[in-house]
N, C-alpha and C. Protein backbone atom coordinates (compact mmCIF):
# COMPACT_ATOMS: atom_id res chain seq x y z
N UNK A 1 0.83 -1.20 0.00
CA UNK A 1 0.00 0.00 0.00
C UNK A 1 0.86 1.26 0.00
N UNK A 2 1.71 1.00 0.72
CA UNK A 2 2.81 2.33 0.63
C UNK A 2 3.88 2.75 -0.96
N UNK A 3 3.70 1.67 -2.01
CA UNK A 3 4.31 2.17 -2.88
C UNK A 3 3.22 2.92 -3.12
N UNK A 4 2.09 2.31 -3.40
CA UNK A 4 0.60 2.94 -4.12
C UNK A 4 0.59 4.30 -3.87
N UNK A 5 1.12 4.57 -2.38
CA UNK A 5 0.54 5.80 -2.36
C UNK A 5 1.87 6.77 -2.29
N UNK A 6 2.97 6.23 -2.47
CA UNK A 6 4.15 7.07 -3.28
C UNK A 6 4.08 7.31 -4.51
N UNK A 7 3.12 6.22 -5.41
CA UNK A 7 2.91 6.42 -6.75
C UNK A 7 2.10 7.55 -6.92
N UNK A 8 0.80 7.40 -6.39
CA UNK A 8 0.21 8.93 -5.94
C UNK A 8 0.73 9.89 -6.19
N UNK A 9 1.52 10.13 -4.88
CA UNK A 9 2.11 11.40 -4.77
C UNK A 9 2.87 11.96 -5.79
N UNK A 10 4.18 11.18 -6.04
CA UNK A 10 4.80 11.46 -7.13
C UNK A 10 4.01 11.96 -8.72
N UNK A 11 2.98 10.89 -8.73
CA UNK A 11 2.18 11.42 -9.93
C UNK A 11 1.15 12.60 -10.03
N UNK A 12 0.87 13.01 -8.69
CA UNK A 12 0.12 14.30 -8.70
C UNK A 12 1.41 15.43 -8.72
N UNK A 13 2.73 15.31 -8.21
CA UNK A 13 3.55 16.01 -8.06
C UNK A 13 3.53 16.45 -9.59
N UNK A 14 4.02 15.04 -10.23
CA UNK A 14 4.11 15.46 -11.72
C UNK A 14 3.38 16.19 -12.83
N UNK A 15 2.42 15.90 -12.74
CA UNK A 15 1.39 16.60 -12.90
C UNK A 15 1.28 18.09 -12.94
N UNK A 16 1.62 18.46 -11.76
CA UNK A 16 1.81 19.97 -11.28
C UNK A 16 2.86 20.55 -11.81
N UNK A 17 3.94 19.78 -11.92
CA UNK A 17 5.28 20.42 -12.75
C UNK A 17 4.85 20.26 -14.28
N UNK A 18 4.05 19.22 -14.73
CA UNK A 18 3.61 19.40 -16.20
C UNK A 18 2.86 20.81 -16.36
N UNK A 19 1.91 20.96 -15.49
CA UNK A 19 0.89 22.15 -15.58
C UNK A 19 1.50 23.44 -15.32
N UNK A 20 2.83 23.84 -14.41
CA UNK A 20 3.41 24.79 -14.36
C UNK A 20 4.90 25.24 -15.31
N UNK A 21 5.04 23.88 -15.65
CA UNK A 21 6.06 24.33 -16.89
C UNK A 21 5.39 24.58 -18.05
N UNK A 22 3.74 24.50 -18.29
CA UNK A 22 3.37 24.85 -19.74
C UNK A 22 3.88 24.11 -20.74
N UNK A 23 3.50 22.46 -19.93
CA UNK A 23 4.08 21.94 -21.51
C UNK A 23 2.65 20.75 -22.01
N UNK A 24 1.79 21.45 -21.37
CA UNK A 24 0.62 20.89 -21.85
C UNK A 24 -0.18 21.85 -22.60
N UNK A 25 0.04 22.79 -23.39
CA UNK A 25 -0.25 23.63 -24.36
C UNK A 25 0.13 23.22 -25.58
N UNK A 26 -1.44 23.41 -26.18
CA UNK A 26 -1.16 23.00 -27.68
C UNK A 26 0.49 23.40 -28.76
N UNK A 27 0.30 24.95 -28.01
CA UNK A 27 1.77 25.57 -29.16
C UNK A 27 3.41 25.20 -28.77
N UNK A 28 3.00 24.49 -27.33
CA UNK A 28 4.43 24.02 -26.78
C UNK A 28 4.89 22.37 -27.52
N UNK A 29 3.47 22.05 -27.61
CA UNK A 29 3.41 20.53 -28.01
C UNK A 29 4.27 20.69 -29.40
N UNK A 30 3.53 21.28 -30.56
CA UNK A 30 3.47 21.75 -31.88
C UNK A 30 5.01 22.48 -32.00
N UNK A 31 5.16 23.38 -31.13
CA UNK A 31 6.75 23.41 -31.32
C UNK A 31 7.44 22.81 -31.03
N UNK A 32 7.65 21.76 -30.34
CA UNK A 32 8.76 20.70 -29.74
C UNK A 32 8.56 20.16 -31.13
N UNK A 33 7.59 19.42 -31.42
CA UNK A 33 7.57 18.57 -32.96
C UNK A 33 8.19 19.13 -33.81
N UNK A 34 8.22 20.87 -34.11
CA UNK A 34 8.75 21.55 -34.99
C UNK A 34 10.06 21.99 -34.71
N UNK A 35 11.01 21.45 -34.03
CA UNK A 35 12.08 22.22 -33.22
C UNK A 35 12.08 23.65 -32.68
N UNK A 36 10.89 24.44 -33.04
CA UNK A 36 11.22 25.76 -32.28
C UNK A 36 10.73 25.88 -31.24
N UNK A 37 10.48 25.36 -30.56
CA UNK A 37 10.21 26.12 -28.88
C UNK A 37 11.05 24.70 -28.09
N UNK A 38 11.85 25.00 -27.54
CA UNK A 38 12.51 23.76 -26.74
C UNK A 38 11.94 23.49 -25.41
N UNK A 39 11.12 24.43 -24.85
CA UNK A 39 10.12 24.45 -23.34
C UNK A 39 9.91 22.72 -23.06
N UNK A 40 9.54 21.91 -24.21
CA UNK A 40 9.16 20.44 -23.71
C UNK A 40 10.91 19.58 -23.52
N UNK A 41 11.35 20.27 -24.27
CA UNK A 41 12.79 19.06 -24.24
C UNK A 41 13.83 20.12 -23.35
N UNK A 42 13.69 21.01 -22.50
CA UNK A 42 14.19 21.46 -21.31
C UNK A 42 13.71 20.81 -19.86
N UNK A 43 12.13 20.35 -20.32
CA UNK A 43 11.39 20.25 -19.46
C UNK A 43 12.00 18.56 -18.79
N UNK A 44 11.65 17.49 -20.24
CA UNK A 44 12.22 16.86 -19.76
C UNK A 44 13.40 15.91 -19.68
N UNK A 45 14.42 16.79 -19.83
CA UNK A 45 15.89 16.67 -19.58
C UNK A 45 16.14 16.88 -18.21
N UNK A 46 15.85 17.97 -17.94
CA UNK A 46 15.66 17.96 -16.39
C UNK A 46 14.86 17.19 -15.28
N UNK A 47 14.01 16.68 -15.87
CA UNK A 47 13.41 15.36 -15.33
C UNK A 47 14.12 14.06 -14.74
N UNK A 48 15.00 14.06 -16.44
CA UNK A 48 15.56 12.75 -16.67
C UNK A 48 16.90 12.97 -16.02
N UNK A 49 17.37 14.12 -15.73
CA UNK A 49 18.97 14.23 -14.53
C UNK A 49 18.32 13.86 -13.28
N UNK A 50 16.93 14.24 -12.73
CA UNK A 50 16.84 14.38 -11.55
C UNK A 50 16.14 13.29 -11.01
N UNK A 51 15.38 12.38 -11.80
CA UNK A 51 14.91 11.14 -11.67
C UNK A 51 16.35 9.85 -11.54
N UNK A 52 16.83 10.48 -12.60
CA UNK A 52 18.57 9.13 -12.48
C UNK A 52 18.93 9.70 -11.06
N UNK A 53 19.51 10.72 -10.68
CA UNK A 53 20.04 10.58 -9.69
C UNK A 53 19.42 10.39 -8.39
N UNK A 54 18.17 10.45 -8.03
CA UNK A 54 16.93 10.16 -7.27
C UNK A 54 17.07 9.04 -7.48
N UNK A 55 16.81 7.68 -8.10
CA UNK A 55 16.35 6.63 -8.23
C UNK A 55 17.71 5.95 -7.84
N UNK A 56 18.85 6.25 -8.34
CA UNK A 56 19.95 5.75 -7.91
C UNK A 56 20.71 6.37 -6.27
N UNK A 57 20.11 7.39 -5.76
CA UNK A 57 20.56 7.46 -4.28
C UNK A 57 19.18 6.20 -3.18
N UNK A 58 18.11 6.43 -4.05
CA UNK A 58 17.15 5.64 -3.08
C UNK A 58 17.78 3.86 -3.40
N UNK A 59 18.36 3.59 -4.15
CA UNK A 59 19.13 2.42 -4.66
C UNK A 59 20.08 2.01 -4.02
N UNK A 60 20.65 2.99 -3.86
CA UNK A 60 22.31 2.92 -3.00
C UNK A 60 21.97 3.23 -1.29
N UNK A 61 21.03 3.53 -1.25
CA UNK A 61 20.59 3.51 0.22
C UNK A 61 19.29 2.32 0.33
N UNK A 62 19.43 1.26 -0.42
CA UNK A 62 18.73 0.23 0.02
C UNK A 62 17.44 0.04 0.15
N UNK A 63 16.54 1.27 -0.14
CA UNK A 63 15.58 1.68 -0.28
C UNK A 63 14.64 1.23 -1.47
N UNK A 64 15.51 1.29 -2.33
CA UNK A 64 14.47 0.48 -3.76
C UNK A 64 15.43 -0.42 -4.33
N UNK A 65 14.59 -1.32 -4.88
CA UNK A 65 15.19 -2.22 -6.48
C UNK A 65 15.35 -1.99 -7.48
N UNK A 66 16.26 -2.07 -8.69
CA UNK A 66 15.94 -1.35 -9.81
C UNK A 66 15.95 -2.53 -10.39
N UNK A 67 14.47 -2.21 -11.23
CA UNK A 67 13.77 -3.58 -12.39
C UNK A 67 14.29 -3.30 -13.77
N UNK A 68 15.71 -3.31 -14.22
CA UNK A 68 16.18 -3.04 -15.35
C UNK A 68 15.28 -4.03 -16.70
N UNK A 69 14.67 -3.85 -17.22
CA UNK A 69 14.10 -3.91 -18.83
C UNK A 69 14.99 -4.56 -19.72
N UNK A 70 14.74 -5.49 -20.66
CA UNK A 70 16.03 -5.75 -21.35
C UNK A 70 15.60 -4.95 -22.45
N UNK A 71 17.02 -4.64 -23.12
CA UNK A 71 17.53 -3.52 -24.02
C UNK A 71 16.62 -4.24 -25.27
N UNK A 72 16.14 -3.85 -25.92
CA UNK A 72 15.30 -5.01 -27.23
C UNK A 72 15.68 -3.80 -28.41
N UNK A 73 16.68 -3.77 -29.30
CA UNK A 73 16.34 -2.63 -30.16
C UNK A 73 15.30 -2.22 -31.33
N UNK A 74 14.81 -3.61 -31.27
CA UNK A 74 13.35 -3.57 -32.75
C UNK A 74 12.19 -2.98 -31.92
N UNK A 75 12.00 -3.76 -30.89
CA UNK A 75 10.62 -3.14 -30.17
C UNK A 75 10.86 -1.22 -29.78
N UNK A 76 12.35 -1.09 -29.48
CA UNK A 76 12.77 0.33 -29.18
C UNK A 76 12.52 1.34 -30.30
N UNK A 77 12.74 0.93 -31.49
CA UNK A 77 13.03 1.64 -32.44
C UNK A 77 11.56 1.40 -33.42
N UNK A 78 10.87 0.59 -32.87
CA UNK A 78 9.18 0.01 -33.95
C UNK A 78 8.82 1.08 -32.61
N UNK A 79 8.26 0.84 -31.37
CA UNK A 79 7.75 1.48 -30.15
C UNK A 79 8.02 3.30 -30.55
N UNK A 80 9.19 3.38 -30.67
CA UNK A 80 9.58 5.11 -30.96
C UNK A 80 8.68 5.60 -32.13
N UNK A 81 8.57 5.09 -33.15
CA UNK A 81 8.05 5.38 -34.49
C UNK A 81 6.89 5.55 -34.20
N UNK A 82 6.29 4.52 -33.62
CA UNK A 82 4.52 4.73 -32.89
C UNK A 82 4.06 5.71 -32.44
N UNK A 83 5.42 5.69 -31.32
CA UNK A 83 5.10 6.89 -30.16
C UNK A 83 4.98 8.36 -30.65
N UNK A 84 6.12 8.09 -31.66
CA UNK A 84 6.25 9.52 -32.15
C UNK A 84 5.28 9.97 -33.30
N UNK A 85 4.75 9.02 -33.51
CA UNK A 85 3.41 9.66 -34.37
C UNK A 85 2.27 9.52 -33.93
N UNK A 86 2.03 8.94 -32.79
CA UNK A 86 0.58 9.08 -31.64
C UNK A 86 0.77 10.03 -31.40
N UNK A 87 2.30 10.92 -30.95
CA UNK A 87 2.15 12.49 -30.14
C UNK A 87 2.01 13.41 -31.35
N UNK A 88 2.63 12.71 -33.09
CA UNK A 88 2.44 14.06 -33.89
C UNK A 88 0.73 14.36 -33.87
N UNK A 89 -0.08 13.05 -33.98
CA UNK A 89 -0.97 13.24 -34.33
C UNK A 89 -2.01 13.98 -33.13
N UNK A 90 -1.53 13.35 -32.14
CA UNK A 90 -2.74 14.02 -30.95
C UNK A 90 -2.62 15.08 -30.03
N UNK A 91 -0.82 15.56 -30.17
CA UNK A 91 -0.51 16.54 -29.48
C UNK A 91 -0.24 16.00 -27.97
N UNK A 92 0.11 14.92 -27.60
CA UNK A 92 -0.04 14.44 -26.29
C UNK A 92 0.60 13.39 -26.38
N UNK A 93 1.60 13.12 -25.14
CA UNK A 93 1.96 12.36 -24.64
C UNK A 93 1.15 11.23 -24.02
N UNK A 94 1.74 10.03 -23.23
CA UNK A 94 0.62 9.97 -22.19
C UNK A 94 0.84 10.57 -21.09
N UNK A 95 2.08 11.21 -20.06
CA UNK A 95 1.38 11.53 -19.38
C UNK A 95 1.04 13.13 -19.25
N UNK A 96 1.13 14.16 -20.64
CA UNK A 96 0.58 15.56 -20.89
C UNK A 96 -0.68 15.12 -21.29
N UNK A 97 -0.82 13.99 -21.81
CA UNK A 97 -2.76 13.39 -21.81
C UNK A 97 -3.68 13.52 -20.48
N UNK A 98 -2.84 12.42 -19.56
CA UNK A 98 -3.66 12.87 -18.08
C UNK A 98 -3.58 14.59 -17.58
N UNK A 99 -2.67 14.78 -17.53
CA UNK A 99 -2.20 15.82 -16.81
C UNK A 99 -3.26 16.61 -17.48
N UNK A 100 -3.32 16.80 -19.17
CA UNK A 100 -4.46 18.12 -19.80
C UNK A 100 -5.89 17.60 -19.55
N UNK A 101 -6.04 15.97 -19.60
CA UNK A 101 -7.15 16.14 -19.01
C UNK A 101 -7.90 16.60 -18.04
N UNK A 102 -7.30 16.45 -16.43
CA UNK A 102 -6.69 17.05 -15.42
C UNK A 102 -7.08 18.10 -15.49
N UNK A 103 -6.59 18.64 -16.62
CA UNK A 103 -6.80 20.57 -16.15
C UNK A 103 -8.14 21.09 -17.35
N UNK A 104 -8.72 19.86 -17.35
CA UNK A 104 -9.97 20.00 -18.34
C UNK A 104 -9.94 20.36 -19.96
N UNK A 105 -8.99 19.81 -20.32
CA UNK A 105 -9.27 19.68 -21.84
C UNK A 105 -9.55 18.64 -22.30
N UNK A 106 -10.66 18.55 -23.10
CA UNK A 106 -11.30 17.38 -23.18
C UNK A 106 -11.11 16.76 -24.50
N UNK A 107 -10.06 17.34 -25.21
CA UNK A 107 -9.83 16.88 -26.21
C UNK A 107 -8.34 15.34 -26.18
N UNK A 108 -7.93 15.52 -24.67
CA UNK A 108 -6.78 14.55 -24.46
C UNK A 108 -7.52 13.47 -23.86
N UNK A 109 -9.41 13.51 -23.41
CA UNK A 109 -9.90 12.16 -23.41
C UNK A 109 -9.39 11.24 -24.96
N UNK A 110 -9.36 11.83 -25.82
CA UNK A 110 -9.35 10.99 -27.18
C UNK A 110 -7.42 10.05 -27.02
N UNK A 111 -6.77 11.37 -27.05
CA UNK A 111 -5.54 10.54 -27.30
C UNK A 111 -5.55 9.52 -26.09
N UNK A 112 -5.87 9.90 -24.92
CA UNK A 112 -6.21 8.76 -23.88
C UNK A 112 -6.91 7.77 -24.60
N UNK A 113 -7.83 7.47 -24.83
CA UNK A 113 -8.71 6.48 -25.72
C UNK A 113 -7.82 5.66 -27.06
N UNK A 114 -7.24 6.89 -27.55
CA UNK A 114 -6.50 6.36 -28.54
C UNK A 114 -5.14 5.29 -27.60
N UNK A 115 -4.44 5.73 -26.68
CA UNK A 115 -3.74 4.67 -25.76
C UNK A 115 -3.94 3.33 -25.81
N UNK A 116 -5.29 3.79 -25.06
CA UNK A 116 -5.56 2.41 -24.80
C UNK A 116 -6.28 1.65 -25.52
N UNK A 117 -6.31 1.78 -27.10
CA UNK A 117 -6.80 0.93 -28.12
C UNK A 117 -5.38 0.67 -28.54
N UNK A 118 -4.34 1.01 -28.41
CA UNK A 118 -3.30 0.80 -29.12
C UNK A 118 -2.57 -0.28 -28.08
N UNK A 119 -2.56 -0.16 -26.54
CA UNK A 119 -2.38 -0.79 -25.49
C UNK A 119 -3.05 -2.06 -26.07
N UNK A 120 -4.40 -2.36 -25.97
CA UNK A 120 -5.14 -3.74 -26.79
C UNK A 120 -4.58 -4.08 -27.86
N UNK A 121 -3.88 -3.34 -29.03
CA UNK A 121 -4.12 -4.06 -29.83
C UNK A 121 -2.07 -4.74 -29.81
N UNK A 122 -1.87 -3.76 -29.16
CA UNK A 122 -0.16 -4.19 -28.72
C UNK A 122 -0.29 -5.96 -27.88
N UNK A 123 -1.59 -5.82 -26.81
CA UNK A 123 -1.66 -6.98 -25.76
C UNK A 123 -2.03 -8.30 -26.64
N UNK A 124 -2.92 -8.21 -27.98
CA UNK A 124 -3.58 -8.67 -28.79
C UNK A 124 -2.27 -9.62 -29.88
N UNK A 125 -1.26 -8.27 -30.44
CA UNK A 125 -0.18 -8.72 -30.72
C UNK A 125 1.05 -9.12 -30.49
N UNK A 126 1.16 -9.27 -29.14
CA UNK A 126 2.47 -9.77 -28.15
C UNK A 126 2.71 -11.33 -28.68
N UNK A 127 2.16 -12.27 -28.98
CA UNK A 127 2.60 -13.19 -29.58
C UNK A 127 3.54 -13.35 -30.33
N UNK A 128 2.99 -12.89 -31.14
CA UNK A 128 3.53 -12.27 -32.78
C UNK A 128 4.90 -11.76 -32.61
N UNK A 129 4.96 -10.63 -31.69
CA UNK A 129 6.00 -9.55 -31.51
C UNK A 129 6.88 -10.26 -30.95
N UNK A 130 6.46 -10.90 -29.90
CA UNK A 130 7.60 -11.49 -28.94
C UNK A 130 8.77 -12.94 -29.91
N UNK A 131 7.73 -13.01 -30.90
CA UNK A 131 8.58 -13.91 -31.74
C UNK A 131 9.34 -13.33 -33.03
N UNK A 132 9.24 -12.20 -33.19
CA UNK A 132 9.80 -11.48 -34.30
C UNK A 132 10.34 -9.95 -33.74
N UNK A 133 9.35 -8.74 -33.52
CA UNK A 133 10.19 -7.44 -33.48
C UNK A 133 10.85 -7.59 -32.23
N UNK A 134 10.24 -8.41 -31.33
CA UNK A 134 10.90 -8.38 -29.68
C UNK A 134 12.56 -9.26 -29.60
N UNK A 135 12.69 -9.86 -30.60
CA UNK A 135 13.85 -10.33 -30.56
C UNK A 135 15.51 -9.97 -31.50
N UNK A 136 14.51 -8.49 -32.15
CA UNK A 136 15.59 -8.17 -33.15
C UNK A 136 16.55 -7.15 -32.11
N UNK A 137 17.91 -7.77 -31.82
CA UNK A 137 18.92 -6.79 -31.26
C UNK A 137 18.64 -6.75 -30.19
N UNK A 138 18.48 -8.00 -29.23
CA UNK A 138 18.27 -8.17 -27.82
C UNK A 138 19.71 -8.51 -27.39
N UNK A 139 19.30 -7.05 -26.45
CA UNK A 139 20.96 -7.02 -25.62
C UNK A 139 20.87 -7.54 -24.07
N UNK A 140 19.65 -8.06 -23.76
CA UNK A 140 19.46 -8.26 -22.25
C UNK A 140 18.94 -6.64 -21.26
N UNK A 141 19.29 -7.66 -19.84
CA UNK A 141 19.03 -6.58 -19.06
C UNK A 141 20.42 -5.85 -19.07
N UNK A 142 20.77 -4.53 -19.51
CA UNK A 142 22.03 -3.81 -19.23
C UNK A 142 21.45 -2.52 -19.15
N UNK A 143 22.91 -1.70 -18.39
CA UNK A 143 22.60 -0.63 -18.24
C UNK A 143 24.38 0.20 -18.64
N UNK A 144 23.73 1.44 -19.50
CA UNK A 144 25.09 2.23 -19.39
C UNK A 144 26.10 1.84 -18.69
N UNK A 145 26.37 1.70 -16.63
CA UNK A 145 27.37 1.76 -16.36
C UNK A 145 27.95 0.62 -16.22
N UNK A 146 27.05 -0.52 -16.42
CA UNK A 146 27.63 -1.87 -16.94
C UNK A 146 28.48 -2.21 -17.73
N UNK A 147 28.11 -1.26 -19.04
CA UNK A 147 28.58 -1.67 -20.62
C UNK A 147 29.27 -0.83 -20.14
N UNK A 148 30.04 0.23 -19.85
CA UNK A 148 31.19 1.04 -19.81
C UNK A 148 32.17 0.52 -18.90
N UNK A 149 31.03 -0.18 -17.71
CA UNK A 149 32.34 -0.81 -16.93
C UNK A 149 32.78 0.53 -15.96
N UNK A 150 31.91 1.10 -14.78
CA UNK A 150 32.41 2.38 -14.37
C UNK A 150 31.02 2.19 -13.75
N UNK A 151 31.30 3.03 -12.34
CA UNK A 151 30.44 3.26 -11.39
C UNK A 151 28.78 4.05 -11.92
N UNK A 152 27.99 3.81 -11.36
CA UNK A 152 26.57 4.60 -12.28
C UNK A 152 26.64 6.07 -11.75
N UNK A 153 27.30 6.22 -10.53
CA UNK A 153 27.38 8.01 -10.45
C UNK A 153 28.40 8.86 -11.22
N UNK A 154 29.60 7.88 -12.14
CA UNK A 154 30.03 8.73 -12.97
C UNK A 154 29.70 9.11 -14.39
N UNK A 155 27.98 7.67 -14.65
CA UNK A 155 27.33 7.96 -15.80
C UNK A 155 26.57 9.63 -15.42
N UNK A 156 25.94 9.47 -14.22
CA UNK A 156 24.60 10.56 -13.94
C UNK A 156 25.55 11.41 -13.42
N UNK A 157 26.83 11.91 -13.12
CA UNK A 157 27.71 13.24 -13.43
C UNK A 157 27.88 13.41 -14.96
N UNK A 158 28.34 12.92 -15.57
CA UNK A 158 28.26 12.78 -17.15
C UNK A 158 27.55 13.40 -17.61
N UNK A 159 26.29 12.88 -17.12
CA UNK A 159 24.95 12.94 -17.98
C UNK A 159 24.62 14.34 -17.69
N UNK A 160 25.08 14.78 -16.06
CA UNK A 160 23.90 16.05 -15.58
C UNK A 160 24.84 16.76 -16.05
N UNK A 161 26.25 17.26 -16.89
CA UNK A 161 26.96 18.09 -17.27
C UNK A 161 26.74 18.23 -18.39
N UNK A 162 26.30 17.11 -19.08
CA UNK A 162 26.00 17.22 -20.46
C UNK A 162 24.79 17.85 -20.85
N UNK A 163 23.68 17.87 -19.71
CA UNK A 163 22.24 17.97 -19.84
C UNK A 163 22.71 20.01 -19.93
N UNK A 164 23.31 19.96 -18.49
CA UNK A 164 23.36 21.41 -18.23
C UNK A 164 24.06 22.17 -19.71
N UNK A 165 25.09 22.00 -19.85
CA UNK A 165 25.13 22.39 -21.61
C UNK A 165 24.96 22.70 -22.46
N UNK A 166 23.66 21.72 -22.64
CA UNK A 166 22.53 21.67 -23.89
C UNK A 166 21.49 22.53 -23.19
N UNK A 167 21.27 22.88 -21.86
CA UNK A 167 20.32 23.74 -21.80
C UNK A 167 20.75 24.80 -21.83
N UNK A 168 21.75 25.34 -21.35
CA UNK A 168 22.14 26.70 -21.72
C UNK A 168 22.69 26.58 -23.02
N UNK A 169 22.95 25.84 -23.84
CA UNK A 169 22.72 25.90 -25.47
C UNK A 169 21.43 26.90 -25.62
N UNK A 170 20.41 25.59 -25.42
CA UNK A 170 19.79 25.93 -25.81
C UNK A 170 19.21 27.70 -25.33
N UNK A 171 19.39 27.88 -24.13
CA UNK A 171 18.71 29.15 -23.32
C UNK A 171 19.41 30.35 -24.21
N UNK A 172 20.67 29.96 -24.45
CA UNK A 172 21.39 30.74 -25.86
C UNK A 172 20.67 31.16 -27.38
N UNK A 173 20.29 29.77 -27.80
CA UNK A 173 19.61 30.03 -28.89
C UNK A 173 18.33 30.53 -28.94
N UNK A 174 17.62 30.32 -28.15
CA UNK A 174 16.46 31.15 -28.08
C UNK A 174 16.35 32.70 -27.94
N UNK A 175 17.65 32.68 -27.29
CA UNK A 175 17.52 34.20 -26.67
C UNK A 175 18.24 34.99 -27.76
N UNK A 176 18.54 34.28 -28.86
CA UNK A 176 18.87 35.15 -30.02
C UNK A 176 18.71 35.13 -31.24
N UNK A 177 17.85 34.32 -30.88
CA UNK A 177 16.03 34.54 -32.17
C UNK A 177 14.97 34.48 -31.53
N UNK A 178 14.31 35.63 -32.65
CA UNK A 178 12.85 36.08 -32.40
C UNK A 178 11.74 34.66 -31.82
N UNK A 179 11.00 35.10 -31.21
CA UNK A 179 9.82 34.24 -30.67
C UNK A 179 9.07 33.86 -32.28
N UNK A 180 8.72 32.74 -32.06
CA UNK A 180 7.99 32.66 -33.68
C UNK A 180 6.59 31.93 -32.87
N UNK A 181 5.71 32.60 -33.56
CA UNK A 181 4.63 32.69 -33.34
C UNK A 181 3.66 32.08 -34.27
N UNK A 182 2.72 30.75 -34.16
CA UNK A 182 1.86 30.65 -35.02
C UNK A 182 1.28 30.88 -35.49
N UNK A 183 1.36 31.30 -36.88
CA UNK A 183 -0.01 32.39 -37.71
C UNK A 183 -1.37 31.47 -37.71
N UNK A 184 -2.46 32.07 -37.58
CA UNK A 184 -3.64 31.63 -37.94
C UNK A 184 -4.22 31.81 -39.08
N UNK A 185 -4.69 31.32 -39.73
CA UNK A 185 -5.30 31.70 -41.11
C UNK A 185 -6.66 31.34 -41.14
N UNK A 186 -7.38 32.99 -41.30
CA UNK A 186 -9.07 32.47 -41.19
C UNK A 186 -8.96 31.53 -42.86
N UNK A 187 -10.36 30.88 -42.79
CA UNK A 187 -10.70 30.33 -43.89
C UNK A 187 -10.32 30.51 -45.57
N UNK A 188 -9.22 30.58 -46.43
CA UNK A 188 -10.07 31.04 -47.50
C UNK A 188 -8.89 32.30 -47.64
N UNK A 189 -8.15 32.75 -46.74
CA UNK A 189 -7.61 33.87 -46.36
C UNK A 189 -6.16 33.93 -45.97
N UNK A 190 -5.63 35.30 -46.17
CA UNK A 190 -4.39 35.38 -45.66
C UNK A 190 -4.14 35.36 -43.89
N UNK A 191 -2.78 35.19 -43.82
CA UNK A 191 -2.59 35.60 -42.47
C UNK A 191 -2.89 36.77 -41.83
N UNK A 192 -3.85 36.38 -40.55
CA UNK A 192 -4.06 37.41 -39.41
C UNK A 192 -3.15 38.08 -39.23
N UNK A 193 -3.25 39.35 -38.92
CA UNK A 193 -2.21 40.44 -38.43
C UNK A 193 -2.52 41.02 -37.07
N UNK A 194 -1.31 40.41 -36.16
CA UNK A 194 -1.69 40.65 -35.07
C UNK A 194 -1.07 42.26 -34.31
């Protein structure tokens, strides 16, 4: 009962950092897809430094298990292609789906819906998969500091220097080009002038 309700927490936490970083907005979505607004891939880069090194101090203090996944590269690279065109098409992640539902847009009931028809028809085809895309370029259970052979806190120093970098890259490039702004076009018509 006590993970349950760490899962909770953590997931309402998340939630709240989705809803206050603004990355459950249509034009944040639409620009990450388009490379110009980086707000979603700042958002979660910083996630992903602060979750590795979180998950690996509660690890090293005996506190959790880590359920490493084996590496499968067909299902990784078939799974990505999916993923990445469930979010071109619906604007949503799954979890900027809950989260916008959450904050009442009712248009991320659908990509939710859309999930979990794709969830069925994935559960439907696991047979299949597990005998063909699930076995192309199976590396096992590994992890980075395995295959390098080197402690996992000198991957997640690595990683959080590299992250920091690319965000002030990026905080660079933005800040020296113009905001681009999506034109609207009534019906039939040129661009609005705002």
């Amino acid at each position: 009962m006590t993970e349950l309700a760490y899962g909770f927490i953590t997931g309402i936490l998340f939630g709240f950092f989705l809803q206050k970083g603004r990355v459950l907005r249509y034009d944040k979505q639409l620009g990450a897809l388009r490379l110009a607004d980086f707000t979603i891939v700042k958002f979660m880069l910083s996630h992903i430094v602060v979750a590795m090194a979180g998950i690996y101090l509660l690890y090293d203090l005996g506190l959790v298990k880590l359920a490493v996944k084996p590496t499968v590269l067909g299902g990784v690279i078939v799974g990505g292609l999916i993923f990445g065109a469930g979010w071109g098409l619906a604007g949503y992640c799954p979890g900027t789906a809950v989260a916008a539902l959450g904050e009442g847009r009712l248009d991320a009931a659908f990509a939710i819906l859309g999930m979990l028809v794709g969830a069925s028809l994935y559960a439907e085809a696991f047979p299949w998969l597990k005998a063909t895309v699930l076995t192309w370029g199976d590396y096992g259970k590994i992890t980075l500091p395995q295959v390098l052979g080197v402690n996992h806190w000198v991957v997640i120093a690595a990683v959080a220097a590299l992250t920091l970098l690319l965000l002030l890259a990026l905080e660079k490039h933005e800040a020296a080009r113009p905001a681009l702004k999506l034109q609207q076009r009534p019906p039939g018509g040129a661009p609005r002038q705002e």
